[in-house]
C-alpha atoms as a PDB file:
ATOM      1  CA  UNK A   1     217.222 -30.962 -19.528  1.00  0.00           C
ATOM      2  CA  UNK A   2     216.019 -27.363 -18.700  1.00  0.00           C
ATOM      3  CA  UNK A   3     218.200 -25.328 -16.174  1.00  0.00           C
ATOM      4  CA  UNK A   4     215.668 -25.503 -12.832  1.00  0.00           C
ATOM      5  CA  UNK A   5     216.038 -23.986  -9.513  1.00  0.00           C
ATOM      6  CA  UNK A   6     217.463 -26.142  -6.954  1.00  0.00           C
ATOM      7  CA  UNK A   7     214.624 -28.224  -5.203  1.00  0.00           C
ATOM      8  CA  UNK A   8     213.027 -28.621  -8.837  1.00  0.00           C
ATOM      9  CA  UNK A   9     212.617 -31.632 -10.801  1.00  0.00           C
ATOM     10  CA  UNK A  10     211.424 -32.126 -14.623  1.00  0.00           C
ATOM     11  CA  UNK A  11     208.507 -34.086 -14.717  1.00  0.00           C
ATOM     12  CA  UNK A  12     206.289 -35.587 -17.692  1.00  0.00           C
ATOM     13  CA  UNK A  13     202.345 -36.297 -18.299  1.00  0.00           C
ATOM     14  CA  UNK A  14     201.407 -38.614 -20.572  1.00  0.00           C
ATOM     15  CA  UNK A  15     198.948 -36.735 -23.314  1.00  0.00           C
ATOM     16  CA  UNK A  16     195.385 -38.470 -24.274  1.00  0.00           C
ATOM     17  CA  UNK A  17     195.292 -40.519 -27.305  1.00  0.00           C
ATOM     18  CA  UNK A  18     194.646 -38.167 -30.426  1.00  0.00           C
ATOM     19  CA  UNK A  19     196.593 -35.152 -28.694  1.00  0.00           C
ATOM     20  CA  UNK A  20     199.353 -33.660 -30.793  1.00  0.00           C
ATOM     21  CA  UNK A  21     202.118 -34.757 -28.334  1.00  0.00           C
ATOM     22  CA  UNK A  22     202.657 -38.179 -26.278  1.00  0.00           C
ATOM     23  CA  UNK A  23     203.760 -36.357 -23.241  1.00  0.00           C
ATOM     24  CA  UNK A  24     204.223 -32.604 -22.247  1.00  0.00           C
ATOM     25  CA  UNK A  25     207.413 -31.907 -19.678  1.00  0.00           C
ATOM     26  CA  UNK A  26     207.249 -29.423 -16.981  1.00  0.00           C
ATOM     27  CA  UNK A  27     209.728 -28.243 -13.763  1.00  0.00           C
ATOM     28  CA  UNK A  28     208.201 -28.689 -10.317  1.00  0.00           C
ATOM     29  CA  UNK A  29     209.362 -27.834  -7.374  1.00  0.00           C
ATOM     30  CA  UNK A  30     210.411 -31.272  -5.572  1.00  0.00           C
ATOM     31  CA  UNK A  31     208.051 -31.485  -1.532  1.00  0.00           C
ATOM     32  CA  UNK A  32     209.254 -35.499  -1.209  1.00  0.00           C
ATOM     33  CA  UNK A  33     211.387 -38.015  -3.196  1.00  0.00           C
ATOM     34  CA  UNK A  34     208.181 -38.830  -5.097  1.00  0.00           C
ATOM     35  CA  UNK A  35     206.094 -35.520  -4.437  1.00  0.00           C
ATOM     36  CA  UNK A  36     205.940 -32.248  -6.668  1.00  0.00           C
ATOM     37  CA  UNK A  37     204.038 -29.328  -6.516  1.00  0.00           C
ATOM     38  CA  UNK A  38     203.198 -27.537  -9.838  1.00  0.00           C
ATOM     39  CA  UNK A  39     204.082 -23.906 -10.717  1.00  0.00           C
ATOM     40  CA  UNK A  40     200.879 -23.243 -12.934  1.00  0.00           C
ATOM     41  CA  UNK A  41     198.941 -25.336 -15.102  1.00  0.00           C
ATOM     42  CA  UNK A  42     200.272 -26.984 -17.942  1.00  0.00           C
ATOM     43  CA  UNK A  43     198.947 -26.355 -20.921  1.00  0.00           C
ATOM     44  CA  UNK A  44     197.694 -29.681 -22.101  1.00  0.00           C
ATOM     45  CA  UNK A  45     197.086 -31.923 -19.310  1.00  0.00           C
ATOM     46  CA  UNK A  46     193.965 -32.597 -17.925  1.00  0.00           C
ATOM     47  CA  UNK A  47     192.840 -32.871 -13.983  1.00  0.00           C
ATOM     48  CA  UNK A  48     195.980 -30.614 -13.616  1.00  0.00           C
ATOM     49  CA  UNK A  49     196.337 -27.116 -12.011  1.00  0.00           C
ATOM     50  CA  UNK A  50     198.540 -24.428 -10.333  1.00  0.00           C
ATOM     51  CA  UNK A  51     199.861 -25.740  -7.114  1.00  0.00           C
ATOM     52  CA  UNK A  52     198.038 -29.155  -6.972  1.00  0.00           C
ATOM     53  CA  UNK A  53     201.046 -31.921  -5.589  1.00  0.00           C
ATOM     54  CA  UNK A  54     201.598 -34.835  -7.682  1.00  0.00           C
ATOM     55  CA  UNK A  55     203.292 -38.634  -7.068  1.00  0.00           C
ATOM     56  CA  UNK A  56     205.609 -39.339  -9.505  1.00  0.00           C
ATOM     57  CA  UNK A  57     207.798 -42.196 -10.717  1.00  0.00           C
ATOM     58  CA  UNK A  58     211.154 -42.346 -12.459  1.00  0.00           C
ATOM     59  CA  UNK A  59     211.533 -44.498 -15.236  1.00  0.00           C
ATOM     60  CA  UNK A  60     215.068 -46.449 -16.083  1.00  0.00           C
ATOM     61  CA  UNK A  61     215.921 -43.706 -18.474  1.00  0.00           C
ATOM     62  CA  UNK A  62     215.704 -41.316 -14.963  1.00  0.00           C
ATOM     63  CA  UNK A  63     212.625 -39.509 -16.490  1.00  0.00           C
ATOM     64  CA  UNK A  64     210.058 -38.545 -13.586  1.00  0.00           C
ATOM     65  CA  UNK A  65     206.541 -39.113 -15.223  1.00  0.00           C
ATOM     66  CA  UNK A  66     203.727 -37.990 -12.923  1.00  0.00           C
ATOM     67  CA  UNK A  67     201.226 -40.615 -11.455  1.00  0.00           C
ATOM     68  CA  UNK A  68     198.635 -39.418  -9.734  1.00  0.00           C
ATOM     69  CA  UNK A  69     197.050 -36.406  -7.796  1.00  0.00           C
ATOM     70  CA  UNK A  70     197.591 -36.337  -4.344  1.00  0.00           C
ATOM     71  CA  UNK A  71     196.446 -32.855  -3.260  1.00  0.00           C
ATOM     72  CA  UNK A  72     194.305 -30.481  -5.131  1.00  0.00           C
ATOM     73  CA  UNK A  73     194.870 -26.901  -4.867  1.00  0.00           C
ATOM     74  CA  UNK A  74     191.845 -25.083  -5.301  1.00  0.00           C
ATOM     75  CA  UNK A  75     192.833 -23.523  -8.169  1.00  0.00           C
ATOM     76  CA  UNK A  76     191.146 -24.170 -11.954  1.00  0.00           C
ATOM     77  CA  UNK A  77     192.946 -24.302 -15.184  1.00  0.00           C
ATOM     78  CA  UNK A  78     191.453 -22.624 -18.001  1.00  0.00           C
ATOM     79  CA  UNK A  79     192.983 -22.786 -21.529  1.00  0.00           C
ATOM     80  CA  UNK A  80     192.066 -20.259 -23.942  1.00  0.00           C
ATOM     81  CA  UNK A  81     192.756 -20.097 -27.552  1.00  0.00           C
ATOM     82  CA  UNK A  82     193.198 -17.560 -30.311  1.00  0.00           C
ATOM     83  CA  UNK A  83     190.631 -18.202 -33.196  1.00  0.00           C
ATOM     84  CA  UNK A  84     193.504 -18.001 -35.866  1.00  0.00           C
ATOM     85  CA  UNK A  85     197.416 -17.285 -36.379  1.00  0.00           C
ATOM     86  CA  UNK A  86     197.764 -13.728 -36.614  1.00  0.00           C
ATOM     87  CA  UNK A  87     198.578 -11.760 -34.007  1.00  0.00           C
ATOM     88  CA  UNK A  88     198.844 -14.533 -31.662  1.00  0.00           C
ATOM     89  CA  UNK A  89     201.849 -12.209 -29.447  1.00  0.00           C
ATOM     90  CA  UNK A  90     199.225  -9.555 -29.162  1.00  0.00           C
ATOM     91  CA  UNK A  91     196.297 -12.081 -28.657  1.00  0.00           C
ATOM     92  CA  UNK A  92     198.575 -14.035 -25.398  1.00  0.00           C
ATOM     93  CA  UNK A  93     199.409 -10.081 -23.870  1.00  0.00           C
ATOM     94  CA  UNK A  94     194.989  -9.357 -24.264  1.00  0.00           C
ATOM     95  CA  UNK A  95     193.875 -12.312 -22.665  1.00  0.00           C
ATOM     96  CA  UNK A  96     196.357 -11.601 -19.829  1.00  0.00           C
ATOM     97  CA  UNK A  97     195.787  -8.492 -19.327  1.00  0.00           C
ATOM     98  CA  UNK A  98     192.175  -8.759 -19.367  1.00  0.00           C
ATOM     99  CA  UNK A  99     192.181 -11.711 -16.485  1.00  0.00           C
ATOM    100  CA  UNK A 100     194.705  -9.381 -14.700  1.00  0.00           C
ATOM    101  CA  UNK A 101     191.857  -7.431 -13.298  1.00  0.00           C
ATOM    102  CA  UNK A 102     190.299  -9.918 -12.179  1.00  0.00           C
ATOM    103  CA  UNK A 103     193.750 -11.393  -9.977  1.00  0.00           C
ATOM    104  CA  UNK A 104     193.746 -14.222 -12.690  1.00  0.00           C
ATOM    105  CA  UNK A 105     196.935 -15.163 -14.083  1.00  0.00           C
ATOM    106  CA  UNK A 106     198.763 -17.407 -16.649  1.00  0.00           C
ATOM    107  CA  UNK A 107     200.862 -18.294 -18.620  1.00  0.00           C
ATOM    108  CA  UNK A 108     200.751 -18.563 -22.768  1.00  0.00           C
ATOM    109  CA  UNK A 109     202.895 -19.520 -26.033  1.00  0.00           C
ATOM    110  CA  UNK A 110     201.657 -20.067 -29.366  1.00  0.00           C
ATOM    111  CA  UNK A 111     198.398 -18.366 -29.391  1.00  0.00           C
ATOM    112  CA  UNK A 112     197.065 -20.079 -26.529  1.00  0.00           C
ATOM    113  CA  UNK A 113     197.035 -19.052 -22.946  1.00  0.00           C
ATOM    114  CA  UNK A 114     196.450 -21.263 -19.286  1.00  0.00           C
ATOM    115  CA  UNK A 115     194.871 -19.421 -17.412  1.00  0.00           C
ATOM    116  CA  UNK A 116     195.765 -20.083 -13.269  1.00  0.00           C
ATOM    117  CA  UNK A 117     192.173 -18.850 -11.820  1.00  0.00           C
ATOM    118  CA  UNK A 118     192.309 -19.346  -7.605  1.00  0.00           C
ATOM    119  CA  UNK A 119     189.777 -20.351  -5.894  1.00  0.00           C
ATOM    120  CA  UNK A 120     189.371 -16.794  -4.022  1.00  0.00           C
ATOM    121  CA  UNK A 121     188.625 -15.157  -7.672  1.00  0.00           C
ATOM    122  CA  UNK A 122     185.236 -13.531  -8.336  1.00  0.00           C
ATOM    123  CA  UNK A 123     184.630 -17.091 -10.183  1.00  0.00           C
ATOM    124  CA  UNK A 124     181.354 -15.758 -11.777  1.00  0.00           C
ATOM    125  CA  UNK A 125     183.104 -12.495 -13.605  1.00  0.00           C
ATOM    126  CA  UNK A 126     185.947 -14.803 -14.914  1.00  0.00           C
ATOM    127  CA  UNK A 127     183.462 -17.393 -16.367  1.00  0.00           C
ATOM    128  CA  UNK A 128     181.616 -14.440 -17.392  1.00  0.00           C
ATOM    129  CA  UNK A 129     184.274 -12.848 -19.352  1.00  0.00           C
ATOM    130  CA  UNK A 130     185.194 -16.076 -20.803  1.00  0.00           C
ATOM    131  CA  UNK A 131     181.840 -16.805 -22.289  1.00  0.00           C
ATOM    132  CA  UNK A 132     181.549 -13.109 -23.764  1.00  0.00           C
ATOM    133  CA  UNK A 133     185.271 -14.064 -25.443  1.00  0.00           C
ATOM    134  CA  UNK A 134     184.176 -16.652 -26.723  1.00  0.00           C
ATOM    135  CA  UNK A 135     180.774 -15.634 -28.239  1.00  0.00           C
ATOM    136  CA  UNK A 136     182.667 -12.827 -29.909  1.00  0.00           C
ATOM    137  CA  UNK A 137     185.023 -14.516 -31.409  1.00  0.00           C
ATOM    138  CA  UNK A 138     187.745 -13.791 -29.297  1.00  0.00           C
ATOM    139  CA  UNK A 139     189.102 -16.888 -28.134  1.00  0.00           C
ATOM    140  CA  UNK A 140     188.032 -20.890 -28.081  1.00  0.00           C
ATOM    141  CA  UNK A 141     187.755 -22.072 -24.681  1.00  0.00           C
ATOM    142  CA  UNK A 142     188.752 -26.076 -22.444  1.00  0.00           C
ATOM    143  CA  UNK A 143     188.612 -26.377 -19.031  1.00  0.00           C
ATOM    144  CA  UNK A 144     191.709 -28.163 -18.205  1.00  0.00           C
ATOM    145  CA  UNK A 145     190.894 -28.813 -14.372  1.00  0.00           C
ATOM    146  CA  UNK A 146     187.672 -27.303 -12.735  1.00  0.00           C
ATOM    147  CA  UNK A 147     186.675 -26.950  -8.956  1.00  0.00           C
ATOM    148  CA  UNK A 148     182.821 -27.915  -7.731  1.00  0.00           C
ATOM    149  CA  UNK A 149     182.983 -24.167  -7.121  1.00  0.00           C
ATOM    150  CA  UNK A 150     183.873 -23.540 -10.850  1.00  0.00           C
ATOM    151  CA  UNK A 151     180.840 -25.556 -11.887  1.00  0.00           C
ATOM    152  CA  UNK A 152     178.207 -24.166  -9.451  1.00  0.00           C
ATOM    153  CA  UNK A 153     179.346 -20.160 -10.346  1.00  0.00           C
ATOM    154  CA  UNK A 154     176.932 -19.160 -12.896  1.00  0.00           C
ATOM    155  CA  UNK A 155     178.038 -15.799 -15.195  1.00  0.00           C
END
């Protein structure tokens, strides 16, 4: 088990059929016995996004796996990923640094980035910058967990 801050938990989502993984693992910081609140968006679960507070369950083995939703955050979880394998260091620092100026943050590993966009971003310039990314070639983009406001911003 990862070293967390006290007050954090380690929590699981199952992964869709045909994903790479069965489950992805997280910390969270721990609200109730069965309430978390995420730290940013994980990188491969869906409906899922910085700050959004979660039921979860433990399992016999003592494994928290979360449940369901019980508070969205307002923020949207974008993942973005690098077209091939090289320079995927490089590629994780350019995406973040190009969000940066638009107060978008994230987190990345392994040539892929989550982007944590809050709901008081200019949501038009970030959808915007993602498009012209990935017409270039830049970057593939999934929208992990969108807002109605995500959908309605046109770039």
């Amino acid at each position: 088990m990862p070293n967390l801050p006290d007050g954090w938990v380690q929590v699981w989502f199952l992964m869709p059929p045909g994903s790479n993984a069965t489950s992805l693992g997280m910390g969270a910081e721990r609200l109730a016995p069965d309430r978390v609140r995420l730290p940013w968006a994980p990188w491969g679960a869906f409906d899922a996004a910085k700050h959004d507070v979660f039921r979860v369950e433990r399992d016999g083995d003592g494994q928290w796996w979360v449940k369901e939703k019980i508070a969205a955050s307002g923020y949207c979880a974008i993942r973005v990923w690098a077209p091939d394998d090289d320079h995927l260091e490089r590629f994780q620092d350019a995406v973040l640094a190009d969000f940066a100026r638009l107060n978008v943050s994230g987190v990345g590993m392994f040539g892929l980035v989550v982007l944590d966009v809050p709901p008081t971003a200019d949501l038009p310039s970030v959808r915007r910058l993602l498009r012209d990314g990935e017409q270039a070639g830049r970057w593939t983009v999934d929208d992990l967990c969108v807002t109605a406001a995500w959908r309605a911003a046109v770039p």
